[in-house]
PDB file of N, CA and C in Angstrom:
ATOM      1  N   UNK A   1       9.478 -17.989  -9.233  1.00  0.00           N
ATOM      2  CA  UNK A   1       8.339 -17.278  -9.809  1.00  0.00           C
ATOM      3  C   UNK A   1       8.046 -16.039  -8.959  1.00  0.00           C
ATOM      4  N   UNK A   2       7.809 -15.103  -9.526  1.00  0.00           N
ATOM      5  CA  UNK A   2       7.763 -13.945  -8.797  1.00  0.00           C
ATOM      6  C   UNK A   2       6.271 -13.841  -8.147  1.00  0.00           C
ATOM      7  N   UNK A   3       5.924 -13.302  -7.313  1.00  0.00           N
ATOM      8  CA  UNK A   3       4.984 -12.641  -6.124  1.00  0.00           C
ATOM      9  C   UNK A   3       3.714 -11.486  -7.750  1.00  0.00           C
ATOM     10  N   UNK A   4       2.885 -11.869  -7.542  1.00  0.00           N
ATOM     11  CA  UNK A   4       1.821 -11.052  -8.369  1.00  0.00           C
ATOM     12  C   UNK A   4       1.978  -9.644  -8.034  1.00  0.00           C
ATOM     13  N   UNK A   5       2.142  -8.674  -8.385  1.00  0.00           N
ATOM     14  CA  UNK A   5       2.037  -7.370  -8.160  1.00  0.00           C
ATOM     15  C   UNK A   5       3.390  -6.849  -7.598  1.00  0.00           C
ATOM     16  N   UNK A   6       4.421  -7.817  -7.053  1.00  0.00           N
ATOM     17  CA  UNK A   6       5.932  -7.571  -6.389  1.00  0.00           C
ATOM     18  C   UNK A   6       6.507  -6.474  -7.748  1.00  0.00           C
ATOM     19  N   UNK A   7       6.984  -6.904  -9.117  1.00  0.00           N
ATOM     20  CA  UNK A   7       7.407  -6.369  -9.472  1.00  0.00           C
ATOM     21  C   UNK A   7       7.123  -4.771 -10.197  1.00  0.00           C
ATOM     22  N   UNK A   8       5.848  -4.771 -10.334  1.00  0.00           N
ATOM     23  CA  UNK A   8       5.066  -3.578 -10.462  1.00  0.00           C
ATOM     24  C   UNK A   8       5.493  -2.923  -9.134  1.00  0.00           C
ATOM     25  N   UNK A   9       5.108  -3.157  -8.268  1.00  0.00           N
ATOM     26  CA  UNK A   9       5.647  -2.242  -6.917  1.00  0.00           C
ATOM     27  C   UNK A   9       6.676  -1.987  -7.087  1.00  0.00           C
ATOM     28  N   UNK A  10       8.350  -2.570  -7.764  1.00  0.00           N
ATOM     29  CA  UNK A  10       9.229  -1.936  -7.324  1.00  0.00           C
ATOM     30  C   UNK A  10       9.551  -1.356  -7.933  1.00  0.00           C
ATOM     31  N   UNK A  11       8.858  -1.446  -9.452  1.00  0.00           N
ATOM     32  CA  UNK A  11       9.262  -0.548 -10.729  1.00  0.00           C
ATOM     33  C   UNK A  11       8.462   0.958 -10.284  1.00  0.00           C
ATOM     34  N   UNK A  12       7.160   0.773  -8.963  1.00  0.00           N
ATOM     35  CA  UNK A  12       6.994   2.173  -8.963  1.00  0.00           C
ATOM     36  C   UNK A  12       7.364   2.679  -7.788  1.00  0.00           C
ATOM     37  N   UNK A  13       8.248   1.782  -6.927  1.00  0.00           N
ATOM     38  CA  UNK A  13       9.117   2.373  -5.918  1.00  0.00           C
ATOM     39  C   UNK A  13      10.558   2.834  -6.160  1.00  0.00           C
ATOM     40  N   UNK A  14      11.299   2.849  -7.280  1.00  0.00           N
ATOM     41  CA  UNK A  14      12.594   3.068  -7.814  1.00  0.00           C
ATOM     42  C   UNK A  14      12.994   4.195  -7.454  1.00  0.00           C
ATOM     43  N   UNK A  15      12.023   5.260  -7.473  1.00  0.00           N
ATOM     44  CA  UNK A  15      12.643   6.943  -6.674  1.00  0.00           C
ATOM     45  C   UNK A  15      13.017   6.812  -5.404  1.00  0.00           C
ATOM     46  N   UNK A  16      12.560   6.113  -4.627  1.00  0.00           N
ATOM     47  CA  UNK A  16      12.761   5.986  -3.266  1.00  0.00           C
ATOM     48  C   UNK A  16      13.456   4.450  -2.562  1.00  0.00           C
ATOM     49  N   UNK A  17      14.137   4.010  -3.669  1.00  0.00           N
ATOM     50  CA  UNK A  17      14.490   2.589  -3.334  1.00  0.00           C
ATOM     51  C   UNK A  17      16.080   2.796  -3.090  1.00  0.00           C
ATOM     52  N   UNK A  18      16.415   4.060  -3.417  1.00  0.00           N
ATOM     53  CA  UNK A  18      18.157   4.083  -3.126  1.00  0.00           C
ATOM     54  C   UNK A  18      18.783   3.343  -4.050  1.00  0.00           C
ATOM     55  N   UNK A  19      18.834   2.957  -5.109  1.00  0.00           N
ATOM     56  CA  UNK A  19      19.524   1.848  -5.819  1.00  0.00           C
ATOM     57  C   UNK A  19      19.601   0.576  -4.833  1.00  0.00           C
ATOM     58  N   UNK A  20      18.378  -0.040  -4.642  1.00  0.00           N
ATOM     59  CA  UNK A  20      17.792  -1.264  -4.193  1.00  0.00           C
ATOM     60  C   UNK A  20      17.541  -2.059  -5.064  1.00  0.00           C
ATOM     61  N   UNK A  21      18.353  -3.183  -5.845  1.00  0.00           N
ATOM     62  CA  UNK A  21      17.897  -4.284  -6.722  1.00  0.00           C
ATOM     63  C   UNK A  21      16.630  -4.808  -6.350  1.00  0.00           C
ATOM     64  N   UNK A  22      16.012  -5.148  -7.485  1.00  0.00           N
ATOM     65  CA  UNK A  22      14.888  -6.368  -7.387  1.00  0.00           C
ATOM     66  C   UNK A  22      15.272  -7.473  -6.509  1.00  0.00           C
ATOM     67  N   UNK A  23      16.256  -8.018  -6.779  1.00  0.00           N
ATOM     68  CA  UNK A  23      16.058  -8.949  -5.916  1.00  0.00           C
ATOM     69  C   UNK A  23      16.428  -9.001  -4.243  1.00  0.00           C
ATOM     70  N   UNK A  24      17.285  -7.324  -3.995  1.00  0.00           N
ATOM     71  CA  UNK A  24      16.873  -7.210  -2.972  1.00  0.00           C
ATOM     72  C   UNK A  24      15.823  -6.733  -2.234  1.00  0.00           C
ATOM     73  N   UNK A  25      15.269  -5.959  -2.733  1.00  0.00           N
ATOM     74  CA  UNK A  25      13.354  -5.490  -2.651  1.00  0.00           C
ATOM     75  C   UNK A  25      12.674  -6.465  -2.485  1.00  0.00           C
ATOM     76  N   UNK A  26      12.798  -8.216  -3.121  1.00  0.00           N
ATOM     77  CA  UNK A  26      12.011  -8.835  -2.927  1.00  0.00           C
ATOM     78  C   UNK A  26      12.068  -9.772  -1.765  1.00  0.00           C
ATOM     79  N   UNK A  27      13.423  -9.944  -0.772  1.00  0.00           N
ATOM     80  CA  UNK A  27      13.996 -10.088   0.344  1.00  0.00           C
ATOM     81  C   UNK A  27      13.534  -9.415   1.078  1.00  0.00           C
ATOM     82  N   UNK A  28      13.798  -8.012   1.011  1.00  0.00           N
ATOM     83  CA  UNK A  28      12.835  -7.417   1.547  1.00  0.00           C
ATOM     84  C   UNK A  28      11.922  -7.601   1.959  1.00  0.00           C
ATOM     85  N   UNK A  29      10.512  -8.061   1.117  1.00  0.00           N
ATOM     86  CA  UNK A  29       9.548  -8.326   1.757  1.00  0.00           C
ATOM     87  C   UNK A  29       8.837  -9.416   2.067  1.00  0.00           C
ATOM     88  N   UNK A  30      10.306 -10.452   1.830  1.00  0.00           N
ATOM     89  CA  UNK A  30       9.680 -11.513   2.512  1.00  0.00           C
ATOM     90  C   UNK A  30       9.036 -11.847   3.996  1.00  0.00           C
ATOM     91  N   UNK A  31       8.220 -12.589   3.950  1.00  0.00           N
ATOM     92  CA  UNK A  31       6.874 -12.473   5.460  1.00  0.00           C
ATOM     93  C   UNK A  31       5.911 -11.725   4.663  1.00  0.00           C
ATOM     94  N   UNK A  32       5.790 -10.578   3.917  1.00  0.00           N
ATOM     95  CA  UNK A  32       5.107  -9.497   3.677  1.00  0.00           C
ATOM     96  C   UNK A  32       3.878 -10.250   3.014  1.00  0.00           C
ATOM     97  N   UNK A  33       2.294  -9.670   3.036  1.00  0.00           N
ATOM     98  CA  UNK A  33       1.422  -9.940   2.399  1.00  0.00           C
ATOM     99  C   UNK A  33       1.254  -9.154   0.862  1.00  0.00           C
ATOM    100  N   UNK A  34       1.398  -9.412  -0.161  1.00  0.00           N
ATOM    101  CA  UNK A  34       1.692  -8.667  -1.356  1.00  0.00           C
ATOM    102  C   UNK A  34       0.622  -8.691  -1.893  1.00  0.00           C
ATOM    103  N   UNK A  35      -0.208  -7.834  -2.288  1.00  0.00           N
ATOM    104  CA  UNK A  35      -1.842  -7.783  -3.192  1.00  0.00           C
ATOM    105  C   UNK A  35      -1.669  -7.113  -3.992  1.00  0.00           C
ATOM    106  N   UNK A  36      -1.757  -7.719  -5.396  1.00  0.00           N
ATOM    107  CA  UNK A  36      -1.688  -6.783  -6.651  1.00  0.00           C
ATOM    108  C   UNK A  36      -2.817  -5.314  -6.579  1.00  0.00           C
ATOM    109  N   UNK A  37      -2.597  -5.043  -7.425  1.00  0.00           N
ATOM    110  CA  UNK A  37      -3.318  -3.510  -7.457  1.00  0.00           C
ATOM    111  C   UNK A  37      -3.863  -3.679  -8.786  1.00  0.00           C
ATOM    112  N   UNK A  38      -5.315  -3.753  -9.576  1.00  0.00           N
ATOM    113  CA  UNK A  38      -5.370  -3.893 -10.466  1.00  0.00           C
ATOM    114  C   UNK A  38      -6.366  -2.298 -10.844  1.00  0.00           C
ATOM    115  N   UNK A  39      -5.630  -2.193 -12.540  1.00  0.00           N
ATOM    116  CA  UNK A  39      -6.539  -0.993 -13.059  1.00  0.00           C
ATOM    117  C   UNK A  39      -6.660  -1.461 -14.669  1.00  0.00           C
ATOM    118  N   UNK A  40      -7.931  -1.559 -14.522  1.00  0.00           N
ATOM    119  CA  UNK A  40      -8.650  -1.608 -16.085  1.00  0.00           C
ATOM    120  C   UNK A  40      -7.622  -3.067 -16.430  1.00  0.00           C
ATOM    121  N   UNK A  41      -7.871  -4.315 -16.012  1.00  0.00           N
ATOM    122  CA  UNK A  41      -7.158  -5.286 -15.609  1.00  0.00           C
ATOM    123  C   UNK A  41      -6.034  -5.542 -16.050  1.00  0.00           C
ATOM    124  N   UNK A  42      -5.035  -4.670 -15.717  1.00  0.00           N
ATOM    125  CA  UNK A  42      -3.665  -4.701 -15.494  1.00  0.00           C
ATOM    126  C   UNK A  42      -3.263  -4.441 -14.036  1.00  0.00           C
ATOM    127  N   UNK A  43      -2.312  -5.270 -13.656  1.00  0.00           N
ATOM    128  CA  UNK A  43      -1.284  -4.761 -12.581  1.00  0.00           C
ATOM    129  C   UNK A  43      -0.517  -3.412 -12.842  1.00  0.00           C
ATOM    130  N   UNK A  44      -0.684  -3.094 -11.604  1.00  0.00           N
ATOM    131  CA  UNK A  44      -0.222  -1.507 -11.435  1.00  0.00           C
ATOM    132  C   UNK A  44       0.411  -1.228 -10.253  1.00  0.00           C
ATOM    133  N   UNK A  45       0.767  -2.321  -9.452  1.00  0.00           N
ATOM    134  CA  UNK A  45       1.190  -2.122  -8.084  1.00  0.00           C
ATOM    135  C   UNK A  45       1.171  -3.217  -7.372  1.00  0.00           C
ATOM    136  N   UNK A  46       1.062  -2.751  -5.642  1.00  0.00           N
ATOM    137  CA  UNK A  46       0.905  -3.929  -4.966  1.00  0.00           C
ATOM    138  C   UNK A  46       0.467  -3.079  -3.925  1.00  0.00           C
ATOM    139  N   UNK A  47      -0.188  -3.582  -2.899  1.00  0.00           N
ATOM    140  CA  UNK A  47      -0.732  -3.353  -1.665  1.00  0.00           C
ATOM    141  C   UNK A  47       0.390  -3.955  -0.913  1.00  0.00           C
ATOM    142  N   UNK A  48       1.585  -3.798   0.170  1.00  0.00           N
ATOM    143  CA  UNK A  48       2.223  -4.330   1.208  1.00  0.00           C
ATOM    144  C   UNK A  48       1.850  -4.024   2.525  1.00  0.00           C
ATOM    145  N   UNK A  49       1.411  -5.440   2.986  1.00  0.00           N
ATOM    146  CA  UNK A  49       0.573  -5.645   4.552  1.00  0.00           C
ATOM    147  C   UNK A  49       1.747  -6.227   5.033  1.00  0.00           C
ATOM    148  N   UNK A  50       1.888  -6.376   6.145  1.00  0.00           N
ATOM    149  CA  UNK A  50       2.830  -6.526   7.252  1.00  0.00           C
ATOM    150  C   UNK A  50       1.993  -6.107   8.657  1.00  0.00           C
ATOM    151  N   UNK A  51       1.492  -7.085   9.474  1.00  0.00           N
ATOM    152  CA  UNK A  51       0.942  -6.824  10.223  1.00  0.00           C
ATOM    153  C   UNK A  51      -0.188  -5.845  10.437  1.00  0.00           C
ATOM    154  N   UNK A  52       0.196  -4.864  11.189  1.00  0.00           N
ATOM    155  CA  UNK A  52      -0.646  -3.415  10.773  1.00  0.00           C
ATOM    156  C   UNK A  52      -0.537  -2.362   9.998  1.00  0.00           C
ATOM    157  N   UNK A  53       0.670  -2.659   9.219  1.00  0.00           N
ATOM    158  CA  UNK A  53       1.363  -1.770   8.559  1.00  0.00           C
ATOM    159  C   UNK A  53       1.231  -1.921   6.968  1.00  0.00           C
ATOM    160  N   UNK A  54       0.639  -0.667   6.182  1.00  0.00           N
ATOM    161  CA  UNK A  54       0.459  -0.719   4.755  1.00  0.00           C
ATOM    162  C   UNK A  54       1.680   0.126   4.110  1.00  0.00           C
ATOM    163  N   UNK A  55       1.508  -0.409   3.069  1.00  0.00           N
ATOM    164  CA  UNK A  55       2.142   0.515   2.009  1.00  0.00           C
ATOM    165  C   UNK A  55       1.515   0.051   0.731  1.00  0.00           C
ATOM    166  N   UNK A  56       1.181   1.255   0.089  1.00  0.00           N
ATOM    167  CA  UNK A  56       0.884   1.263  -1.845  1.00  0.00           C
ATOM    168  C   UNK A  56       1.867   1.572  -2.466  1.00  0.00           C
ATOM    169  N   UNK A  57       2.430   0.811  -3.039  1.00  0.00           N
ATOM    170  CA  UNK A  57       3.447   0.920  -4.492  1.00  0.00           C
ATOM    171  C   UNK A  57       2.614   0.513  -5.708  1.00  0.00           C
ATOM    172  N   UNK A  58       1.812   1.819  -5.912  1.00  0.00           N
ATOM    173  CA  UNK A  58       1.474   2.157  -7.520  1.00  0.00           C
ATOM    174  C   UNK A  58       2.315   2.971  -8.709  1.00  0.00           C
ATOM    175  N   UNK A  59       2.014   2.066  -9.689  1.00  0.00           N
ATOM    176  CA  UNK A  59       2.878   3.130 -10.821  1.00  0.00           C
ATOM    177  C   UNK A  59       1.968   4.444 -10.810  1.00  0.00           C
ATOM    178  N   UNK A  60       3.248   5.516 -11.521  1.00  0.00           N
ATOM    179  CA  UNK A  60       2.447   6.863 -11.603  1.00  0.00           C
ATOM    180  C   UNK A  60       1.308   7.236 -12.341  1.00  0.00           C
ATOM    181  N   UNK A  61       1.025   6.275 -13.384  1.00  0.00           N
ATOM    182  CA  UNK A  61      -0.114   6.631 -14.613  1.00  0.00           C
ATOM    183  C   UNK A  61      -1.406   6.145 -14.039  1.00  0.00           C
ATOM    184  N   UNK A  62      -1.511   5.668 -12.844  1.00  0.00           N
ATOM    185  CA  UNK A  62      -2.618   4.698 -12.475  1.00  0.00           C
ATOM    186  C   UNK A  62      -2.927   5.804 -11.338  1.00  0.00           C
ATOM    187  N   UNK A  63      -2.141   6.896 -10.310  1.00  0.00           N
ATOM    188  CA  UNK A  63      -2.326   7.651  -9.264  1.00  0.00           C
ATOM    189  C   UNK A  63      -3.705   8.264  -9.865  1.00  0.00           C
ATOM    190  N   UNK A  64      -4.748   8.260  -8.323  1.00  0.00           N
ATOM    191  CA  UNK A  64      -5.632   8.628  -8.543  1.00  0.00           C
ATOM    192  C   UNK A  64      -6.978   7.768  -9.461  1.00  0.00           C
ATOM    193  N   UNK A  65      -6.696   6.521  -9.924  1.00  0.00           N
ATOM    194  CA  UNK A  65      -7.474   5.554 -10.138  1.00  0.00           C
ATOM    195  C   UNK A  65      -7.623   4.476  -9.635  1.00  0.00           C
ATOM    196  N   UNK A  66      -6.458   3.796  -8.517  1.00  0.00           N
ATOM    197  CA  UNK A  66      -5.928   2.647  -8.188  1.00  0.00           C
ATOM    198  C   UNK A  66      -7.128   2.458  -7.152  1.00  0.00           C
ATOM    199  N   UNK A  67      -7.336   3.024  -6.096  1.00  0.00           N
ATOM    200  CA  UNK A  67      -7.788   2.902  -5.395  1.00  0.00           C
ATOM    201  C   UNK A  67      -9.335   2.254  -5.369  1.00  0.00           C
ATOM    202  N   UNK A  68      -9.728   0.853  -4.911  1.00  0.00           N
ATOM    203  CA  UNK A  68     -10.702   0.156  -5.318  1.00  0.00           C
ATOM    204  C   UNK A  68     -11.595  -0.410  -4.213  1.00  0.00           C
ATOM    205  N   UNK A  69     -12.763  -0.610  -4.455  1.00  0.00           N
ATOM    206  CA  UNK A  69     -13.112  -1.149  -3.171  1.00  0.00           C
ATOM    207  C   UNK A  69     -12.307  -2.471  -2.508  1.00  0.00           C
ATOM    208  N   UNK A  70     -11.935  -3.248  -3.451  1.00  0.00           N
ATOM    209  CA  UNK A  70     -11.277  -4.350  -3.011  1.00  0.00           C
ATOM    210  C   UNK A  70      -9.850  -4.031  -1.794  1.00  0.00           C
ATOM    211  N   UNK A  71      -9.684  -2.881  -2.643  1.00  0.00           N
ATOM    212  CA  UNK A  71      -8.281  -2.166  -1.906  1.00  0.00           C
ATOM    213  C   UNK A  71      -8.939  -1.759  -0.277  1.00  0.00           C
ATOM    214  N   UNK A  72     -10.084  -0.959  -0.253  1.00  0.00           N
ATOM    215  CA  UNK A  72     -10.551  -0.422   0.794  1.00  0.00           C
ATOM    216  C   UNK A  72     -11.115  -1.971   1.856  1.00  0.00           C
ATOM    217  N   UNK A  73     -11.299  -2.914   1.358  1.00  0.00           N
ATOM    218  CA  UNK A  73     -11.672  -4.276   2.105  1.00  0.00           C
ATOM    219  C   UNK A  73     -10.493  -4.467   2.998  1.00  0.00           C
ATOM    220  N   UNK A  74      -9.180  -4.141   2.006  1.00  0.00           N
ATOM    221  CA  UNK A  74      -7.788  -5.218   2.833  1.00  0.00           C
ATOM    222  C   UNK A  74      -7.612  -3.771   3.895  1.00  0.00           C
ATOM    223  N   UNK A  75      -7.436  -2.989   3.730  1.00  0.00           N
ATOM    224  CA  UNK A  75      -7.233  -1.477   4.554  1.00  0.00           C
ATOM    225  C   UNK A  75      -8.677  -1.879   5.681  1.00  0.00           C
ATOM    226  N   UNK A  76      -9.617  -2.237   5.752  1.00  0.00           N
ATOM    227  CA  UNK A  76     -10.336  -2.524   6.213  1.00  0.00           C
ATOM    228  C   UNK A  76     -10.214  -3.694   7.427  1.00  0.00           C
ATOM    229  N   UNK A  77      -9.656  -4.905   6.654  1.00  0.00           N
ATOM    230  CA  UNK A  77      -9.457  -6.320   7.475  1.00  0.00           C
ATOM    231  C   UNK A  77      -8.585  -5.683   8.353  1.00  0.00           C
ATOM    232  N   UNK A  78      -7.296  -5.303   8.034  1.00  0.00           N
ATOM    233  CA  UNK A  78      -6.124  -4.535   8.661  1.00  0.00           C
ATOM    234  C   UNK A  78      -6.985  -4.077   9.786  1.00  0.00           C
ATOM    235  N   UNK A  79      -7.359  -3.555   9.808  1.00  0.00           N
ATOM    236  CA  UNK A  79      -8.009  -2.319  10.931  1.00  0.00           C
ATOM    237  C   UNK A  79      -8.880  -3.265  11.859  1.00  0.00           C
ATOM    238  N   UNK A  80     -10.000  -4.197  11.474  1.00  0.00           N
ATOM    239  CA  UNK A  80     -10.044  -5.230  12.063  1.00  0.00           C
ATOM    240  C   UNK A  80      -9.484  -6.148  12.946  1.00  0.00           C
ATOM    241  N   UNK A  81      -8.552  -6.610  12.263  1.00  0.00           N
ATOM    242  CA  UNK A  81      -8.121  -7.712  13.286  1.00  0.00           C
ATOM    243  C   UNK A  81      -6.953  -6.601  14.245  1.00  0.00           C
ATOM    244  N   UNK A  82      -6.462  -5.707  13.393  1.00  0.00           N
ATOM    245  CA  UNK A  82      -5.369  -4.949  14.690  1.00  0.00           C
ATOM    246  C   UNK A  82      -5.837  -3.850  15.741  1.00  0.00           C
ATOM    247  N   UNK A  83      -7.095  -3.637  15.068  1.00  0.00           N
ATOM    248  CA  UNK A  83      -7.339  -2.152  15.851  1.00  0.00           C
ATOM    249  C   UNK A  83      -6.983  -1.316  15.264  1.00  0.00           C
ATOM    250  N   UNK A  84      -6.340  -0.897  14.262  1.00  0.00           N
ATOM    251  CA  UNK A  84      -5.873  -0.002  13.450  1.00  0.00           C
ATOM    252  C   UNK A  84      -4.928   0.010  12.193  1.00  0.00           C
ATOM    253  N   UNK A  85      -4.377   0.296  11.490  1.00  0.00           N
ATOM    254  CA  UNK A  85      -3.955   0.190  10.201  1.00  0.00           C
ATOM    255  C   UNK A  85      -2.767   1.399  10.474  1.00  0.00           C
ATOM    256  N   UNK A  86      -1.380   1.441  10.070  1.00  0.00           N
ATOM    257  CA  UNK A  86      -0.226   2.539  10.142  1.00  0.00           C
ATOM    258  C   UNK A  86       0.191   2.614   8.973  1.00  0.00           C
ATOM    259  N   UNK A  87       0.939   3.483   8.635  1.00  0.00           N
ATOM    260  CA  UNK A  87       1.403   3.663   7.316  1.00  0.00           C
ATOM    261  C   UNK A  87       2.853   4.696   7.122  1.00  0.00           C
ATOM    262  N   UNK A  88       3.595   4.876   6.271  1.00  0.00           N
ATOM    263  CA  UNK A  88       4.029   6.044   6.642  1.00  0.00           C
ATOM    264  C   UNK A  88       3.972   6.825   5.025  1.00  0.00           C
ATOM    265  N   UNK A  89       4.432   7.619   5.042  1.00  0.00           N
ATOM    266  CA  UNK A  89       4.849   8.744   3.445  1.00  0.00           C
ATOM    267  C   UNK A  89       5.944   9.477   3.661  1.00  0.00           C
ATOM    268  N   UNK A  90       6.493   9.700   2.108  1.00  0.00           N
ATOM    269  CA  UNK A  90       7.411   9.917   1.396  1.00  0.00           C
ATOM    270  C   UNK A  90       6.889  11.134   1.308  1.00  0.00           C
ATOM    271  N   UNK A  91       6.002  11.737   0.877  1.00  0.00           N
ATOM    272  CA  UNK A  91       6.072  13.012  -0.416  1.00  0.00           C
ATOM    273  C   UNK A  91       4.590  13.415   0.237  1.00  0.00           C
ATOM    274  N   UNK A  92       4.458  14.815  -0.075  1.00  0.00           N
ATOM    275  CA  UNK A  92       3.453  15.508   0.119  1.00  0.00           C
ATOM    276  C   UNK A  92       1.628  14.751  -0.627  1.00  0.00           C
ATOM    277  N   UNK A  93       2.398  14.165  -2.056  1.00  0.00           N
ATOM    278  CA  UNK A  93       0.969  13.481  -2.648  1.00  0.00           C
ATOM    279  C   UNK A  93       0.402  12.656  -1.895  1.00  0.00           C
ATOM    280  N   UNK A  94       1.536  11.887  -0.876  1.00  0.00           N
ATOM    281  CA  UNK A  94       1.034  10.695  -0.197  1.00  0.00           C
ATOM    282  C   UNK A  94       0.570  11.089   1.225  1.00  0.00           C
ATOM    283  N   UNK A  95       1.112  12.385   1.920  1.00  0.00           N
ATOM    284  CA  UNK A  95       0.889  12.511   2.999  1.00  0.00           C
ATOM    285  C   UNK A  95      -0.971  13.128   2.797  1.00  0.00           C
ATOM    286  N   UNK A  96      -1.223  13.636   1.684  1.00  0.00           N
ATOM    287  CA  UNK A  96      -2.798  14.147   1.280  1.00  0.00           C
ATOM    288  C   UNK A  96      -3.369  12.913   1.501  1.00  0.00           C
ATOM    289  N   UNK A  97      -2.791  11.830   0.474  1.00  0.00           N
ATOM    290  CA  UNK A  97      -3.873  10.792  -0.166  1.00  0.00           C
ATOM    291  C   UNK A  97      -4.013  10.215   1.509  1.00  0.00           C
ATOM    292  N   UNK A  98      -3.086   9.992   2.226  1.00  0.00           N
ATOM    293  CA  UNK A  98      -3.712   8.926   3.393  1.00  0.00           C
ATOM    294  C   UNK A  98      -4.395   9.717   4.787  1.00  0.00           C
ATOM    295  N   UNK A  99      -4.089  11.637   4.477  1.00  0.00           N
ATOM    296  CA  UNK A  99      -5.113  12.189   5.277  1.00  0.00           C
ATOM    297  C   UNK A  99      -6.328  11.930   5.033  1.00  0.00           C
ATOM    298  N   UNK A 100      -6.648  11.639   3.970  1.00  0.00           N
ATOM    299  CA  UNK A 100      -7.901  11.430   2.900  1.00  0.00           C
ATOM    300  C   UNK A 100      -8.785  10.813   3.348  1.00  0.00           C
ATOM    301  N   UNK A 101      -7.690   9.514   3.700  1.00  0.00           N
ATOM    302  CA  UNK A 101      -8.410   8.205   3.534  1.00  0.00           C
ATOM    303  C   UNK A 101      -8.725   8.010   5.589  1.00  0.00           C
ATOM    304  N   UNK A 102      -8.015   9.221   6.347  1.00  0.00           N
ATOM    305  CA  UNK A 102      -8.607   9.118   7.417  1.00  0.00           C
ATOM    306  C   UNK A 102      -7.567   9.015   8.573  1.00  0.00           C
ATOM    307  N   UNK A 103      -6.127   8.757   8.075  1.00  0.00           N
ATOM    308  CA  UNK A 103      -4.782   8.723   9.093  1.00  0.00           C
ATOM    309  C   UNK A 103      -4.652   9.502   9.284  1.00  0.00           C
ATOM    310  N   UNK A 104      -4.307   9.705  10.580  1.00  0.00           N
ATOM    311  CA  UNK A 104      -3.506  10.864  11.168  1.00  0.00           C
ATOM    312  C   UNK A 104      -2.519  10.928  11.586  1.00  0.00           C
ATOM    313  N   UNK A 105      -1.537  11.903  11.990  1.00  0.00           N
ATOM    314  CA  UNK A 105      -0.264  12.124  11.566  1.00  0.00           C
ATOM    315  C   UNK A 105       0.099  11.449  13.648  1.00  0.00           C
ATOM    316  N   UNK A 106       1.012  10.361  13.635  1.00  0.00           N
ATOM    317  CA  UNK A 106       1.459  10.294  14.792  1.00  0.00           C
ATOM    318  C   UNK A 106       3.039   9.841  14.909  1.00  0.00           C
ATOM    319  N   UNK A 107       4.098  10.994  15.130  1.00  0.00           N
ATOM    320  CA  UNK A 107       5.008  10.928  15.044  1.00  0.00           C
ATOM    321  C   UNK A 107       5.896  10.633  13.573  1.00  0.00           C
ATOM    322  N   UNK A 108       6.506   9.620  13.305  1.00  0.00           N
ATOM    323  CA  UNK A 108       6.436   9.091  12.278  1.00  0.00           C
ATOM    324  C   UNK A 108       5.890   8.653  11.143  1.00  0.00           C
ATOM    325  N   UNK A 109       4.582   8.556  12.112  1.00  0.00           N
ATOM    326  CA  UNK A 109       4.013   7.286  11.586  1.00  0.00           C
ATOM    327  C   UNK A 109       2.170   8.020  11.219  1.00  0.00           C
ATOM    328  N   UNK A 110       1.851   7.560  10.366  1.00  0.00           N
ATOM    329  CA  UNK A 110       0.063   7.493   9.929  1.00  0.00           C
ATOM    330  C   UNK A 110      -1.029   6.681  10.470  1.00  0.00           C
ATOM    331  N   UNK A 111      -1.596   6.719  11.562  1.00  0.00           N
ATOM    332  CA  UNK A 111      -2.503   5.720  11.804  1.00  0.00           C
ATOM    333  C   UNK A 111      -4.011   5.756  11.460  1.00  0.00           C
ATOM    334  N   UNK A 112      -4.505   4.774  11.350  1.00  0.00           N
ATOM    335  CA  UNK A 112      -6.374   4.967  10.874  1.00  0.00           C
ATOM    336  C   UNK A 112      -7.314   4.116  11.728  1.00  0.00           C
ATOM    337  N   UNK A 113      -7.656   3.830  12.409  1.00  0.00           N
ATOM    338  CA  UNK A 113      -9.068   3.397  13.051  1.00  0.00           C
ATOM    339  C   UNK A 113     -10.381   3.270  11.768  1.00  0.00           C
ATOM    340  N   UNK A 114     -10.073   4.157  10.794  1.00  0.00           N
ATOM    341  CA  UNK A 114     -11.434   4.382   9.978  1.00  0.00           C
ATOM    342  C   UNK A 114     -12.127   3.045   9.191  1.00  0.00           C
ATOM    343  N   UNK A 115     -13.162   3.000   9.003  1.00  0.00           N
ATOM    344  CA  UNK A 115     -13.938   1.877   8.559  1.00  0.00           C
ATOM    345  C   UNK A 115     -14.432   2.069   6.884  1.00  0.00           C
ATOM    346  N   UNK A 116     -14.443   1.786   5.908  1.00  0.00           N
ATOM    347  CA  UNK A 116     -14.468   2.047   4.679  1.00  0.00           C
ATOM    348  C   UNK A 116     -15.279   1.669   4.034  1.00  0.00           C
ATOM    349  N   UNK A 117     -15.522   0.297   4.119  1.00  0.00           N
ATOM    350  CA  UNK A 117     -16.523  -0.444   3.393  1.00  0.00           C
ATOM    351  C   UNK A 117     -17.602  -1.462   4.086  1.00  0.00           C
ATOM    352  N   UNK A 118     -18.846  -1.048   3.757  1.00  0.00           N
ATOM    353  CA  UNK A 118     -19.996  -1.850   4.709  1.00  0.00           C
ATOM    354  C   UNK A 118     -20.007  -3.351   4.703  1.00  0.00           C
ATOM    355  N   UNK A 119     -19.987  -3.822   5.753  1.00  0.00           N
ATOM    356  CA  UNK A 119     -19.684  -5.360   6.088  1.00  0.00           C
ATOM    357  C   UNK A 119     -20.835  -5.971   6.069  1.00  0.00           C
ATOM    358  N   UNK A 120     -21.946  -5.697   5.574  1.00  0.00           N
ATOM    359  CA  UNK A 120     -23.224  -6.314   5.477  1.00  0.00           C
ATOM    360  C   UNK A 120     -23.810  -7.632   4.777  1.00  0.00           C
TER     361      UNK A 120
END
């Protein structure tokens, strides 16, 4: 049985998957924490946690809506328990969206300290 939101992620990771089968994508992320992405209640993605490390694999029709408070909670816990949250990008849309959201550019890599949603 497949992972909730796994296959949405890889159908919107396919530009950048190299001719990576499904079922090796989903090897891939085994260990990985997989959180669907929901819009207007459909799956549209997945959130991939791995320690401190995120990645969003949203389909393209959903860019620019996906983003939810629920989403900003797990980007949140992340940052919590590690001290910070990393990330990296592909493409100029993504290197905006996660300046956005508060990463900054370190080497490779995107990191965030930032706090998102009130814990009250």
């Amino acid at each position: 049985m497949d992972t909730p939101g796994l296959r949405e992620a890889y159908e919107a990771s396919q530009w950048d998957l190299k001719g990576m089968s499904y079922e090796q994508f989903s090897l891939a992320l085994r260990g990985t924490r997989v959180e669907p992405v929901m819009v207007d209640g459909k799956c549209c993605g997945a959130l991939v946690i791995a320690g401190n490390e995120l990645h969003a694999c949203v389909q393209p029709h959903v860019r620019g809506r996906w983003l939810s408070r629920r989403v900003l909670r797990l980007l949140d816990a992340v940052i919590a328990q590690h001290g910070e949250a990393v990330t990296r990008v592909t493409s100029d849309a993504g290197r905006r969206f996660v300046e956005a959201l508060g990463f900054e550019k370190d080497g490779e890599l995107y990191r965030s300290r930032k706090q998102w949603v009130s814990h009250r």
